[in-house]
PDB file of N, CA and C in Angstrom:
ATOM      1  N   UNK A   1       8.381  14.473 -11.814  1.00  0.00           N
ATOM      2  CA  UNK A   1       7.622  14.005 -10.667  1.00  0.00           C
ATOM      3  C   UNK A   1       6.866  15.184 -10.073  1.00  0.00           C
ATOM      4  N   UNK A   2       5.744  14.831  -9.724  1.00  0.00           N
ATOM      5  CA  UNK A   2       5.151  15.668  -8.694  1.00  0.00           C
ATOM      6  C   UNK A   2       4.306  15.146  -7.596  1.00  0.00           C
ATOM      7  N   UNK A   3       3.959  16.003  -6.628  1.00  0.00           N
ATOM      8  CA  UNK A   3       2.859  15.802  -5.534  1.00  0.00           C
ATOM      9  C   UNK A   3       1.880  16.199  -5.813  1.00  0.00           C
ATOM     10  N   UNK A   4       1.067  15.654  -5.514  1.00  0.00           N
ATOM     11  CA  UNK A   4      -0.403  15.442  -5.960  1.00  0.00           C
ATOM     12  C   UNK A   4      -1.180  15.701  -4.477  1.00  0.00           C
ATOM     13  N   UNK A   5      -1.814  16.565  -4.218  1.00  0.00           N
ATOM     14  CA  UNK A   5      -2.011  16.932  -2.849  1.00  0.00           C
ATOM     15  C   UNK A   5      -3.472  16.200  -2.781  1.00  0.00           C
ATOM     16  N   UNK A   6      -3.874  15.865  -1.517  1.00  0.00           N
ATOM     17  CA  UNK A   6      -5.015  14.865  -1.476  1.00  0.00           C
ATOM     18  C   UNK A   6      -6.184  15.449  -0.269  1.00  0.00           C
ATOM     19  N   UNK A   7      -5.126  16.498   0.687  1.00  0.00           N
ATOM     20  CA  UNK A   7      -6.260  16.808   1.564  1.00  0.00           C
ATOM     21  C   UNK A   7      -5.385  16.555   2.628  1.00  0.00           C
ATOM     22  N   UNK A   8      -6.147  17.866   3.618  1.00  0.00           N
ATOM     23  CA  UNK A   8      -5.323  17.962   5.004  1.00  0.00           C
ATOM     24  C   UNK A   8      -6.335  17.064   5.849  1.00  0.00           C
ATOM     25  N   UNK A   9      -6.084  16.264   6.808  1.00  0.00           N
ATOM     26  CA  UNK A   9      -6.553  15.567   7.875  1.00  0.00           C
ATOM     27  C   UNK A   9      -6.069  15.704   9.569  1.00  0.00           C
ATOM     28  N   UNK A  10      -7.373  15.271  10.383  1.00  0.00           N
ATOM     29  CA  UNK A  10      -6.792  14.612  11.690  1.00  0.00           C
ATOM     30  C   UNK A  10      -6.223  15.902  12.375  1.00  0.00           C
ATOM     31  N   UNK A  11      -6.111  15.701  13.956  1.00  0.00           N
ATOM     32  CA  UNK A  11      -5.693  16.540  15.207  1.00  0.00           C
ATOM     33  C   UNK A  11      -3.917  16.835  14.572  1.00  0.00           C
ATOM     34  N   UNK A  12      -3.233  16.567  14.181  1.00  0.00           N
ATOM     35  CA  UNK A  12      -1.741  16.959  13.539  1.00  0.00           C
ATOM     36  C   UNK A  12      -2.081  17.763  12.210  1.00  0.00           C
ATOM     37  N   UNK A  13      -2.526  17.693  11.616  1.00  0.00           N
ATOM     38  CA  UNK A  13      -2.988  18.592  10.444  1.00  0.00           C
ATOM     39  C   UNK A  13      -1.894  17.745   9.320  1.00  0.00           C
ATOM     40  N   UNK A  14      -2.590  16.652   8.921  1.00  0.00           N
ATOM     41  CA  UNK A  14      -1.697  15.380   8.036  1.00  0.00           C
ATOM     42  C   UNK A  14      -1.953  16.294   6.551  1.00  0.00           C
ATOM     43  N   UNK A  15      -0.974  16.648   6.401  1.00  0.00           N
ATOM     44  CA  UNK A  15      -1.780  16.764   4.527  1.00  0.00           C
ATOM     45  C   UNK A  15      -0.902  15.783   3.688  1.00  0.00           C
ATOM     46  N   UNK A  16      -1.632  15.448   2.807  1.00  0.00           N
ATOM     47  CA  UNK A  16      -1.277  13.742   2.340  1.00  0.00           C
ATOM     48  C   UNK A  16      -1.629  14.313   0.819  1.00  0.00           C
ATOM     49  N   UNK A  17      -0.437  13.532   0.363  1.00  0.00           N
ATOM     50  CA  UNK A  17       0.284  13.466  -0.942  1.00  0.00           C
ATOM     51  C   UNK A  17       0.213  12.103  -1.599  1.00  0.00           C
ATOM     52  N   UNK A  18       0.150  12.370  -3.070  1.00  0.00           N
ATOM     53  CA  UNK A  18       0.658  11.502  -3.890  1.00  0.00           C
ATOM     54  C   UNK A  18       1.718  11.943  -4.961  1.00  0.00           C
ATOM     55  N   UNK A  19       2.736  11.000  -4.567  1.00  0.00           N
ATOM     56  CA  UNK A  19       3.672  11.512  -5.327  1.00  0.00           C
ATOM     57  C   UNK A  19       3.177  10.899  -7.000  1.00  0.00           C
ATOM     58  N   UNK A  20       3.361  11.203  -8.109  1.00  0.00           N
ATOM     59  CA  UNK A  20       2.933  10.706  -9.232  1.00  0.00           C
ATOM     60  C   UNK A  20       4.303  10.522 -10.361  1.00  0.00           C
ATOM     61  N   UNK A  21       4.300  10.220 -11.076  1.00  0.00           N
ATOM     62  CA  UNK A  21       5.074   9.924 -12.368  1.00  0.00           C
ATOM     63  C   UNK A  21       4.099  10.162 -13.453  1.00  0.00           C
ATOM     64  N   UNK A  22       4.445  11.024 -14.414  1.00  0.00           N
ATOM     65  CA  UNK A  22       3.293  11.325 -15.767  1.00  0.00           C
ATOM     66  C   UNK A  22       1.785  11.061 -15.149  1.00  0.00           C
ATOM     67  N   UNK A  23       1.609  11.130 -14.559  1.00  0.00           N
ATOM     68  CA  UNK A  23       0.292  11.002 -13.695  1.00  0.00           C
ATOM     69  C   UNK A  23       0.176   9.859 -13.131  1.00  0.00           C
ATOM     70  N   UNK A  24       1.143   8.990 -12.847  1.00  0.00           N
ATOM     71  CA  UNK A  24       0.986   7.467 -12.347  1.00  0.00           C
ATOM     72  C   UNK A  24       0.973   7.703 -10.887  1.00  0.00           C
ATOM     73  N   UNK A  25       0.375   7.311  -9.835  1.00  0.00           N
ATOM     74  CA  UNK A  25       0.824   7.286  -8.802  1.00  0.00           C
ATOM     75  C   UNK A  25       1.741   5.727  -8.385  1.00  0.00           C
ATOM     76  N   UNK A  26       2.886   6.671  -7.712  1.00  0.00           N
ATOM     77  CA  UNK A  26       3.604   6.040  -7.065  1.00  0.00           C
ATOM     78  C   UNK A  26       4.229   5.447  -5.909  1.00  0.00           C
ATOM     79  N   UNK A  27       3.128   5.929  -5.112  1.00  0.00           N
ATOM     80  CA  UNK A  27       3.323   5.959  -3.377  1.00  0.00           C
ATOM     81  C   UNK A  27       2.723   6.788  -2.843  1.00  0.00           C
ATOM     82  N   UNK A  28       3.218   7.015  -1.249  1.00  0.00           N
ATOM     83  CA  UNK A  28       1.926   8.297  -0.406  1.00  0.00           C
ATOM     84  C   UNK A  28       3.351   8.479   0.059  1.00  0.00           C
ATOM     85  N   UNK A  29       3.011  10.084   0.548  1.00  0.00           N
ATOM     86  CA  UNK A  29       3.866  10.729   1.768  1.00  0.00           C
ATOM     87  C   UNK A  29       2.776  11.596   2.161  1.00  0.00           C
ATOM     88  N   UNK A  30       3.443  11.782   3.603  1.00  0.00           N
ATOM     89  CA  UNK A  30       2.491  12.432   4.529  1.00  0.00           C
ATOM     90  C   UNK A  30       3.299  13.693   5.040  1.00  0.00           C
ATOM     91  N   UNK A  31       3.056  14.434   5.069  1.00  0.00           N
ATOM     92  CA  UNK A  31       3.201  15.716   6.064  1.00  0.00           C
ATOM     93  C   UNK A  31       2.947  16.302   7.534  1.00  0.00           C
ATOM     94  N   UNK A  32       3.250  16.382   8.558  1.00  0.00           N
ATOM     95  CA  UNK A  32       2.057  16.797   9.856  1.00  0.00           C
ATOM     96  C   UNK A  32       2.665  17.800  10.306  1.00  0.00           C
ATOM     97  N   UNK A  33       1.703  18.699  10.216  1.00  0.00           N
ATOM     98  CA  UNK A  33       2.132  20.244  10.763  1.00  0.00           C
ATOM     99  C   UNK A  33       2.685  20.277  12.438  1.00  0.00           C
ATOM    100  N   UNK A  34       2.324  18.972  13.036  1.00  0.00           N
ATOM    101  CA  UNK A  34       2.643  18.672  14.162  1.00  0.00           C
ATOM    102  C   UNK A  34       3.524  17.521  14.403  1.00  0.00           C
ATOM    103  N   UNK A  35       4.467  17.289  15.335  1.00  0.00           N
ATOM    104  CA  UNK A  35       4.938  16.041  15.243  1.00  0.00           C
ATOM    105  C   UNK A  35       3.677  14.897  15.781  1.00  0.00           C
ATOM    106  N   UNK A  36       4.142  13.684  15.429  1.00  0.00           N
ATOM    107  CA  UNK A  36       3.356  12.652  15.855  1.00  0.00           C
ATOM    108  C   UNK A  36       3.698  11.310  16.639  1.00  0.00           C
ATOM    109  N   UNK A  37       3.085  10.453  16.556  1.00  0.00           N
ATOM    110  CA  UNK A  37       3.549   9.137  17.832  1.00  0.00           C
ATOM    111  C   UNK A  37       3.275   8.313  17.180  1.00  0.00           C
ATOM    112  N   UNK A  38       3.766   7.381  16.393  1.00  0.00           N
ATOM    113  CA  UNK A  38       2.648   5.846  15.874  1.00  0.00           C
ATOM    114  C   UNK A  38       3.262   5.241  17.144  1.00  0.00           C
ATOM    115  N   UNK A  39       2.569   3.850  16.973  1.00  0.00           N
ATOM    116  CA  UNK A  39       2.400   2.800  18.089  1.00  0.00           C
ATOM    117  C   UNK A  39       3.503   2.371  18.149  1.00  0.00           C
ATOM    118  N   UNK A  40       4.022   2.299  17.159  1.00  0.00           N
ATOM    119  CA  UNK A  40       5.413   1.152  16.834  1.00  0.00           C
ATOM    120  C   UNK A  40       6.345   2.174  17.437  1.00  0.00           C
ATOM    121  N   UNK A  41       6.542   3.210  16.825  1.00  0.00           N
ATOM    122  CA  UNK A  41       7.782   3.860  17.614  1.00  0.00           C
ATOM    123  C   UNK A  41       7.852   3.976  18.675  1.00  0.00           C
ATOM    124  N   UNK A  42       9.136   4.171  19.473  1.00  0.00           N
ATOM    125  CA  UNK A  42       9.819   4.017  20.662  1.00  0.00           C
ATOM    126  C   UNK A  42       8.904   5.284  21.541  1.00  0.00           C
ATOM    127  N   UNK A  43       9.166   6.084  22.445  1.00  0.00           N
ATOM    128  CA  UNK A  43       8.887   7.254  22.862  1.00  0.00           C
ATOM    129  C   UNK A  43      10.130   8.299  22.311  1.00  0.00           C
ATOM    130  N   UNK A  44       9.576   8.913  22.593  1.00  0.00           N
ATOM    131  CA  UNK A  44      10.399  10.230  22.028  1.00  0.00           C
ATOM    132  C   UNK A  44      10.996  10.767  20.502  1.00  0.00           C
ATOM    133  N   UNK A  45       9.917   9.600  19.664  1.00  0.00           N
ATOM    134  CA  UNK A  45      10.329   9.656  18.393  1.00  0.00           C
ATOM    135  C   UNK A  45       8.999   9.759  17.846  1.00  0.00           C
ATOM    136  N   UNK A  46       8.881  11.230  17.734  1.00  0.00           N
ATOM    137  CA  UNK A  46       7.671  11.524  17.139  1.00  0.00           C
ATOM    138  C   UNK A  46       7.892  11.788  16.130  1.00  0.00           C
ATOM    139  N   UNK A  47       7.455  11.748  14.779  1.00  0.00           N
ATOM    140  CA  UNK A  47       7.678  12.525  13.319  1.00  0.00           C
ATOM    141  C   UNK A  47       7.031  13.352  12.789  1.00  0.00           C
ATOM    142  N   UNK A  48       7.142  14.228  11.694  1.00  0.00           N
ATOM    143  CA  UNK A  48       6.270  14.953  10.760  1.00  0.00           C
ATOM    144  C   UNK A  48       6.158  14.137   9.497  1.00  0.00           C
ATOM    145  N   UNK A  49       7.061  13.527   9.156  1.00  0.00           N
ATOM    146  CA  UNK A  49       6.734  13.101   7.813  1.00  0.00           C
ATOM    147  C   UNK A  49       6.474  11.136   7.893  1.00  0.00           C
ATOM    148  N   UNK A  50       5.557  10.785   6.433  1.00  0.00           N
ATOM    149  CA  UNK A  50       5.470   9.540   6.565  1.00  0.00           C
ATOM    150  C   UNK A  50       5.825   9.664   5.236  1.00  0.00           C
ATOM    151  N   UNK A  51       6.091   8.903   4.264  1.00  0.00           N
ATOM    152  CA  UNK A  51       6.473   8.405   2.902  1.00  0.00           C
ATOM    153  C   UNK A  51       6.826   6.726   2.370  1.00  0.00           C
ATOM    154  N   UNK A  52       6.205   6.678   1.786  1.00  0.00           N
ATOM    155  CA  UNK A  52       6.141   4.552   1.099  1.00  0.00           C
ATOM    156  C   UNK A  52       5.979   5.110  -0.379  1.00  0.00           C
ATOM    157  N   UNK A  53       7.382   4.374  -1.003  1.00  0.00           N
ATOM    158  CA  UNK A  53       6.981   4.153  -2.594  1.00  0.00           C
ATOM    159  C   UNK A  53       6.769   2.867  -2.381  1.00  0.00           C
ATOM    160  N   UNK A  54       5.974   2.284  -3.841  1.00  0.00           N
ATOM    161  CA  UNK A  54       5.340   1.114  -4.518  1.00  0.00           C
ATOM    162  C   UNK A  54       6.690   0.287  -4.432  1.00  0.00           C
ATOM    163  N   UNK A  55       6.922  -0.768  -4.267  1.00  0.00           N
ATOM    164  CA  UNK A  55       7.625  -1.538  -4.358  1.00  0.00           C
ATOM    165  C   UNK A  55       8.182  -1.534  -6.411  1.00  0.00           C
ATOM    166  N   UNK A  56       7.511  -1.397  -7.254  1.00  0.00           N
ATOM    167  CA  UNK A  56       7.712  -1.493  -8.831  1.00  0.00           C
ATOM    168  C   UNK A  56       8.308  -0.332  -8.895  1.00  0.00           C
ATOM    169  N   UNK A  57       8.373   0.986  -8.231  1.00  0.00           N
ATOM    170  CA  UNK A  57       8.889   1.618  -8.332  1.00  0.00           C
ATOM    171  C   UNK A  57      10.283   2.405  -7.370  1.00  0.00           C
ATOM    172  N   UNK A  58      10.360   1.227  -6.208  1.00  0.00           N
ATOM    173  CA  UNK A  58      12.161   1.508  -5.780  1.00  0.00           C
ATOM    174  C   UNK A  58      13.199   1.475  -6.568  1.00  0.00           C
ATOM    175  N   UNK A  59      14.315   2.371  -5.951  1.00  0.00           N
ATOM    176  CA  UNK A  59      15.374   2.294  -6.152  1.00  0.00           C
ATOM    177  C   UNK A  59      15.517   2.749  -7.292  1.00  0.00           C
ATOM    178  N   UNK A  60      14.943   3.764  -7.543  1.00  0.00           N
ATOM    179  CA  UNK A  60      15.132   4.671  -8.836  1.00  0.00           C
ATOM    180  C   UNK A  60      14.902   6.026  -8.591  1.00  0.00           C
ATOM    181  N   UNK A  61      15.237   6.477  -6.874  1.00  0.00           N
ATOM    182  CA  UNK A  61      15.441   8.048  -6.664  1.00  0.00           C
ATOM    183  C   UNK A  61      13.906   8.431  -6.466  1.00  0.00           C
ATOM    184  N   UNK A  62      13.293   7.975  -6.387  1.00  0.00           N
ATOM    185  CA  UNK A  62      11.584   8.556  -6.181  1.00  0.00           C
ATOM    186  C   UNK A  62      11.124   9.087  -4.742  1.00  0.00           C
ATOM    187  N   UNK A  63      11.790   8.188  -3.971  1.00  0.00           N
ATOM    188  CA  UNK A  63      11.649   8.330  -2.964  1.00  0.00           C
ATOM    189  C   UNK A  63      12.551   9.278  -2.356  1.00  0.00           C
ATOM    190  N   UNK A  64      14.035   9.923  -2.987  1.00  0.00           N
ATOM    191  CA  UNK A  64      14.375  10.588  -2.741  1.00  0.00           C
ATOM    192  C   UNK A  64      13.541  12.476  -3.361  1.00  0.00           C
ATOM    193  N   UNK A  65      13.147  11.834  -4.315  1.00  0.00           N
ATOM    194  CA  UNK A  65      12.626  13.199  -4.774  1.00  0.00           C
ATOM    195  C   UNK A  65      11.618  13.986  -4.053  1.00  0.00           C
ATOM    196  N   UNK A  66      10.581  12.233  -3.498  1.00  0.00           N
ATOM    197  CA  UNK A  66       9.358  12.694  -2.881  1.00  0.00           C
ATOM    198  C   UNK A  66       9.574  13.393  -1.347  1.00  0.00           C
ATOM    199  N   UNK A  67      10.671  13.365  -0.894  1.00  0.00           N
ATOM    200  CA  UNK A  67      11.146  13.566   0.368  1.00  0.00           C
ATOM    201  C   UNK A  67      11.257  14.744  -0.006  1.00  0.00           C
ATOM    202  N   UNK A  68      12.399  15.503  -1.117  1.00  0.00           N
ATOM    203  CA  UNK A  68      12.817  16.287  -1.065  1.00  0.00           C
ATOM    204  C   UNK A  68      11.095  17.890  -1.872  1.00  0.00           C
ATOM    205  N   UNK A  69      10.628  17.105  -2.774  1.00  0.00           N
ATOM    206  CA  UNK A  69       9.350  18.159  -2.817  1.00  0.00           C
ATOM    207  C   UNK A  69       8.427  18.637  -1.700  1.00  0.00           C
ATOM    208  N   UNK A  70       8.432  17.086  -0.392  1.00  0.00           N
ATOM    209  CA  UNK A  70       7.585  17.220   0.956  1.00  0.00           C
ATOM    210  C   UNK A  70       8.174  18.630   1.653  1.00  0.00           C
ATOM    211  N   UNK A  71       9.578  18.469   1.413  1.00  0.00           N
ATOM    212  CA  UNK A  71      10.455  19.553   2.433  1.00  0.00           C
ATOM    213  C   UNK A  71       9.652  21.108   1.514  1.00  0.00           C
ATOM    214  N   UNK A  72       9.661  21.033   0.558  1.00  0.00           N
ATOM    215  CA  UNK A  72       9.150  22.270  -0.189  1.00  0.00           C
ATOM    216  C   UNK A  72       7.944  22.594   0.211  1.00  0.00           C
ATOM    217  N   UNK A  73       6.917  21.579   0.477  1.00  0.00           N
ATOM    218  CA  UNK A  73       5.700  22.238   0.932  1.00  0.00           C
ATOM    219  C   UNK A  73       5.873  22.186   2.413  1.00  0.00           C
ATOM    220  N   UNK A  74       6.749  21.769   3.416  1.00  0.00           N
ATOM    221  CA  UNK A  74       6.833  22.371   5.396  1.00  0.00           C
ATOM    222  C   UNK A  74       7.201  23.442   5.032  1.00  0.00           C
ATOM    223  N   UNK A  75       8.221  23.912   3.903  1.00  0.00           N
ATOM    224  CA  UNK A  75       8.599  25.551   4.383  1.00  0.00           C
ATOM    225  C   UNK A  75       7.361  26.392   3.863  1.00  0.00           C
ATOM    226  N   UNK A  76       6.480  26.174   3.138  1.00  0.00           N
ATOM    227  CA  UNK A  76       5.467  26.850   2.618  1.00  0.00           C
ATOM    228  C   UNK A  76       3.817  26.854   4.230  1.00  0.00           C
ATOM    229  N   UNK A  77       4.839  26.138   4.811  1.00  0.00           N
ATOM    230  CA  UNK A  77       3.891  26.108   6.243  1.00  0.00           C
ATOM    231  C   UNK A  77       3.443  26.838   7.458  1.00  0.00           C
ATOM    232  N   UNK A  78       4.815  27.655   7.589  1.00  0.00           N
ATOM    233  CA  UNK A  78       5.908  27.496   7.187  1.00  0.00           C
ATOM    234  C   UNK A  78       6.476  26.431   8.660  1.00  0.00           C
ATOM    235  N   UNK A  79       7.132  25.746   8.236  1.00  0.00           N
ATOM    236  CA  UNK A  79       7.930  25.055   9.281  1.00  0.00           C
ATOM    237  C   UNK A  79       9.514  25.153   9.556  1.00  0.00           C
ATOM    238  N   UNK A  80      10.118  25.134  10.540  1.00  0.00           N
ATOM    239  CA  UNK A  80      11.664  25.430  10.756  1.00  0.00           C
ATOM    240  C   UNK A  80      12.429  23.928  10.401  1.00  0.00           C
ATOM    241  N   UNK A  81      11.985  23.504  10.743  1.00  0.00           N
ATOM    242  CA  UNK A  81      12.204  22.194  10.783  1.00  0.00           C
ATOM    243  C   UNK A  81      11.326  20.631  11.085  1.00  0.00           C
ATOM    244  N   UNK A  82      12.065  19.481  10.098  1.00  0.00           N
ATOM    245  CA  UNK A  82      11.341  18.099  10.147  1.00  0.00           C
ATOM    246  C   UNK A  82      11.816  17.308  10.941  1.00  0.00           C
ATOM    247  N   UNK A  83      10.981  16.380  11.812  1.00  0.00           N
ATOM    248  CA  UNK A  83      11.852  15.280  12.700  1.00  0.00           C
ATOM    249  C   UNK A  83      11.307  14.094  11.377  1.00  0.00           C
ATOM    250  N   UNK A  84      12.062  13.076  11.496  1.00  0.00           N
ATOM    251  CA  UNK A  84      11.856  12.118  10.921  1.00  0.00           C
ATOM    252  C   UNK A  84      12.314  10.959  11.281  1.00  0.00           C
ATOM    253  N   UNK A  85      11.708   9.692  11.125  1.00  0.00           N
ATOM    254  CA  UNK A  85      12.459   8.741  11.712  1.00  0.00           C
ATOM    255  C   UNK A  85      11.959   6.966  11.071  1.00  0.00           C
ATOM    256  N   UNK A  86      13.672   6.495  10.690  1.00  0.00           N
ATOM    257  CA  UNK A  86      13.430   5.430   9.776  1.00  0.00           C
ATOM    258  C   UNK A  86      14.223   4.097  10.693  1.00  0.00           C
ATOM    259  N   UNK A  87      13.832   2.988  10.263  1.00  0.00           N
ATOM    260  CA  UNK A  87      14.033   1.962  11.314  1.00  0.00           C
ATOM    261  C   UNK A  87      15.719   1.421  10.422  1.00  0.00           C
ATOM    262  N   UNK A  88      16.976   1.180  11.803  1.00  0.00           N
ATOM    263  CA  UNK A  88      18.288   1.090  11.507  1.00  0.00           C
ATOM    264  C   UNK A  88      18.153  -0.023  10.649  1.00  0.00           C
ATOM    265  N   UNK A  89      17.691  -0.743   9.956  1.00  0.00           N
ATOM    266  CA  UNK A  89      17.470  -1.688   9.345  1.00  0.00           C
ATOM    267  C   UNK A  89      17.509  -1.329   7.678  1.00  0.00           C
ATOM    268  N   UNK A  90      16.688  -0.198   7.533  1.00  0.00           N
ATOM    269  CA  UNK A  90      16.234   0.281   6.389  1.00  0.00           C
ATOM    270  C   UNK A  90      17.266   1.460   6.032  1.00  0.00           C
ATOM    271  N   UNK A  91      18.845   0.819   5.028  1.00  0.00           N
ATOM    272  CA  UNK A  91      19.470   1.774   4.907  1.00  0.00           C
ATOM    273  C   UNK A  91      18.785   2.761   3.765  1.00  0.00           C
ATOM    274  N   UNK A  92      18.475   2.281   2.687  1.00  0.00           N
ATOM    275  CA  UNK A  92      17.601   2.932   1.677  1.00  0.00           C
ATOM    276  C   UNK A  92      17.007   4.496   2.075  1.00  0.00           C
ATOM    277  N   UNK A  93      16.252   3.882   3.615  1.00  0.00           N
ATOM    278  CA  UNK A  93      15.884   5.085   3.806  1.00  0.00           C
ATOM    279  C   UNK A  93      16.283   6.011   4.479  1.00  0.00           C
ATOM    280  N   UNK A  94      17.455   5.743   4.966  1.00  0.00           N
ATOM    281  CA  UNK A  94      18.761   6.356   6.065  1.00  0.00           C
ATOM    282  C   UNK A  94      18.891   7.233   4.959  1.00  0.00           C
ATOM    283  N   UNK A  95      19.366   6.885   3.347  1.00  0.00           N
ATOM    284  CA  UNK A  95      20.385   7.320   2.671  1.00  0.00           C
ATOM    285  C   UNK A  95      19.138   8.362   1.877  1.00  0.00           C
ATOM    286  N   UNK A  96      18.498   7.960   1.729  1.00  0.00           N
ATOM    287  CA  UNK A  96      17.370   9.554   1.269  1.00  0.00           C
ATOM    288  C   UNK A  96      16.901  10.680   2.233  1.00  0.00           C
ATOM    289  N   UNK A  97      17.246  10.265   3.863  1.00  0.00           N
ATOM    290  CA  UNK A  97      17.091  11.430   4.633  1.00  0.00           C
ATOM    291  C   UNK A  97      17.731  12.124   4.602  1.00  0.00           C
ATOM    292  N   UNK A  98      19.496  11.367   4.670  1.00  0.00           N
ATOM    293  CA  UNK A  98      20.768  12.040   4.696  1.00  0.00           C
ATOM    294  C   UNK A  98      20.913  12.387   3.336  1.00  0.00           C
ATOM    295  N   UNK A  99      20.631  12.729   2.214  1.00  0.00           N
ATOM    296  CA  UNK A  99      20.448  13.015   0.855  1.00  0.00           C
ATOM    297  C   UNK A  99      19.506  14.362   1.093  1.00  0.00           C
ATOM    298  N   UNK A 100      18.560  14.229   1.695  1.00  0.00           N
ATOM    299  CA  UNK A 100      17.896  15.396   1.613  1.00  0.00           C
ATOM    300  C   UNK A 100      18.522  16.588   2.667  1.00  0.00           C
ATOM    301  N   UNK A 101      19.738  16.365   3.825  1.00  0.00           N
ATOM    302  CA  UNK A 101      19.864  17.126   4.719  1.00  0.00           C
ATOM    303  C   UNK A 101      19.369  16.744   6.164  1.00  0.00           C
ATOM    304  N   UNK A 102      19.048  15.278   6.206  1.00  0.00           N
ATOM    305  CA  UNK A 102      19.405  15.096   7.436  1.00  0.00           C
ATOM    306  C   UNK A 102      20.098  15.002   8.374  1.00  0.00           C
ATOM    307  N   UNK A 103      20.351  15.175   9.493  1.00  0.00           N
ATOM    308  CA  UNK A 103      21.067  15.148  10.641  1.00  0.00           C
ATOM    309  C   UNK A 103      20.811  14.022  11.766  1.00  0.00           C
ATOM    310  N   UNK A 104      21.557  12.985  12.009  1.00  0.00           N
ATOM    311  CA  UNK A 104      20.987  12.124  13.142  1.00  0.00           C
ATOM    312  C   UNK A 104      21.246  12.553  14.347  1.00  0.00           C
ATOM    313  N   UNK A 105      20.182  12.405  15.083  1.00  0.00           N
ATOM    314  CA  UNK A 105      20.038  12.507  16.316  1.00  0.00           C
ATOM    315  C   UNK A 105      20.118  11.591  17.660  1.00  0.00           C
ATOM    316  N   UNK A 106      19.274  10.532  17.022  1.00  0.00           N
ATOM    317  CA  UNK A 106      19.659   9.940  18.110  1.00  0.00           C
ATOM    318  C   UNK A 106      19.031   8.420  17.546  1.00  0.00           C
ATOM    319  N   UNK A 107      19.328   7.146  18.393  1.00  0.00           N
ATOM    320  CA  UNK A 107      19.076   5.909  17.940  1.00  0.00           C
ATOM    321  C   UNK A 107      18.657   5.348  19.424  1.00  0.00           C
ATOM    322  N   UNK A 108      16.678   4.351  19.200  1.00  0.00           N
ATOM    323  CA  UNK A 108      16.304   3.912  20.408  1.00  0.00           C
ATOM    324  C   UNK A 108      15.508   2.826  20.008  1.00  0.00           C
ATOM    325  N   UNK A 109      15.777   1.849  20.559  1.00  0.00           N
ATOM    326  CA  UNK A 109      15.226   0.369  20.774  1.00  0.00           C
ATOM    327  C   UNK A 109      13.782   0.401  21.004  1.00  0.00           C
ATOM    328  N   UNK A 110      12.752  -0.181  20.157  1.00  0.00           N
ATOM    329  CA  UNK A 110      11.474  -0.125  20.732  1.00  0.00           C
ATOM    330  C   UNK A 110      10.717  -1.247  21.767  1.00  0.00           C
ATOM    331  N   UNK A 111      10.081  -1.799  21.758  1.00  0.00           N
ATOM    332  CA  UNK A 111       9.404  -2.725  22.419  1.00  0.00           C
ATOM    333  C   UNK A 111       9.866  -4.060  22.053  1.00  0.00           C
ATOM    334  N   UNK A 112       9.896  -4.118  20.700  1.00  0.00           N
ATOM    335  CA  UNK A 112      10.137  -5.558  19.144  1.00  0.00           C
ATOM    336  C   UNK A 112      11.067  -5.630  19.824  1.00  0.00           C
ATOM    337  N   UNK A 113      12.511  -4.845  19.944  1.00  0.00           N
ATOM    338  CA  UNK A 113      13.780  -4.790  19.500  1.00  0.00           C
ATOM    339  C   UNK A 113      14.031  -4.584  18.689  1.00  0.00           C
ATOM    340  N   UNK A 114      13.521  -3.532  17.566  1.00  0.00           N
ATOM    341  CA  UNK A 114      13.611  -3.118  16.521  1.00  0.00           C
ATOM    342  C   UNK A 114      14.326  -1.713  17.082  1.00  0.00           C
ATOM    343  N   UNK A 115      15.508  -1.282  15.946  1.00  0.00           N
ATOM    344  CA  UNK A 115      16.187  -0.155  16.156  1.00  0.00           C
ATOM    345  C   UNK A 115      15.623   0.850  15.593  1.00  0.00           C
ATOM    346  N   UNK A 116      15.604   2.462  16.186  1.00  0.00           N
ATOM    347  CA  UNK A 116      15.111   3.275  15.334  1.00  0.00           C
ATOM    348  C   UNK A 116      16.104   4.410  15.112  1.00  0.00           C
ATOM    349  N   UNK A 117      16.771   5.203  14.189  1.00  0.00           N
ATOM    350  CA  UNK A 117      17.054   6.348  13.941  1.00  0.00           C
ATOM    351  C   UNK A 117      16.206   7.953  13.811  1.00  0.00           C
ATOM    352  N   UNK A 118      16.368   8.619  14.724  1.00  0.00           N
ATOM    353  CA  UNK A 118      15.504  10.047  14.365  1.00  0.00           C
ATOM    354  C   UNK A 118      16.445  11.270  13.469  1.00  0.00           C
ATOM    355  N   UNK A 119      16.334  11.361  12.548  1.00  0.00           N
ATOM    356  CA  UNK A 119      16.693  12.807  12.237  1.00  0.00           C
ATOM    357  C   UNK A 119      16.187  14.120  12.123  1.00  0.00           C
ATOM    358  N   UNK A 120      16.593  14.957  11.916  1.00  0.00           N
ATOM    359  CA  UNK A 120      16.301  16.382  11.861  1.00  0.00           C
ATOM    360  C   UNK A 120      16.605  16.817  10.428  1.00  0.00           C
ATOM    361  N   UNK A 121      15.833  17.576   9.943  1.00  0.00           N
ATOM    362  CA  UNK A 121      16.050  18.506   8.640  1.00  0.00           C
ATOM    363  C   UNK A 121      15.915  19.863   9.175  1.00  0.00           C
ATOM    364  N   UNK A 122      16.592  20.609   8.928  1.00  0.00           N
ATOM    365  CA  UNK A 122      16.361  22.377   8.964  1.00  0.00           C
ATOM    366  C   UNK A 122      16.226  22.600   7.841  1.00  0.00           C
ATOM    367  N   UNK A 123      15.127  23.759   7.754  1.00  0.00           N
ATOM    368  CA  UNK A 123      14.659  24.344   6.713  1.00  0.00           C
ATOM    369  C   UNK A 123      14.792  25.317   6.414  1.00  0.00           C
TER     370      UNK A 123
END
């Protein structure tokens, strides 16, 4: 597997990835040299990273890999550390944060009533 770098973007400094297979792409992850806010999340749960594999290609560790190469290019940032944050719903992706060295922090209800988990990676 690798990342396939696509270009830094936007006021956070997004640099956006494709993760690939033999050159297939398989999803996006995102990077932000800054933390960030989407709409959906709660307050206080800003992130650095975004990441979606293809649905044809879950559940075969990709998404753990792509997490874990993203962490390789924040320390080349260099960054101390990643906030990240996946909705309590989505163990899949609980279990590739905590796979890569996450730490939970904290858990907050958004607007929906949708639950969210934030973790931390040190780098």
């Amino acid at each position: 597997m690798e990342l396939h770098y696509l270009g830094t973007s936007g006021p956070n400094n997004t640099a956006n990835y494709e993760p690939r297979i033999d050159g297939v792409k398989i999803g996006e992850v995102q990077l932000r040299h800054r933390t960030a806010k989407s709409e959906k999340l709660p307050e206080g749960f800003e992130s650095n990273v975004y990441y979606e594999i293809d649905p044809a290609f879950q559940g075969k560790g990709y998404a753990k890999e792509s997490l874990k190469l993203l962490l390789e290019e924040a320390r080349k940032v260099p960054l101390s550390e990643i906030i990240i944050v996946a909705r309590e719903s989505n163990i899949a992706s609980q279990k590739v944060i905590e796979a890569n060295g996450g730490e939970w922090l904290a858990s907050k209800t958004d607007a929906e009533g949708i639950v969210h988990k934030k973790y931390r990676i040190v780098l």
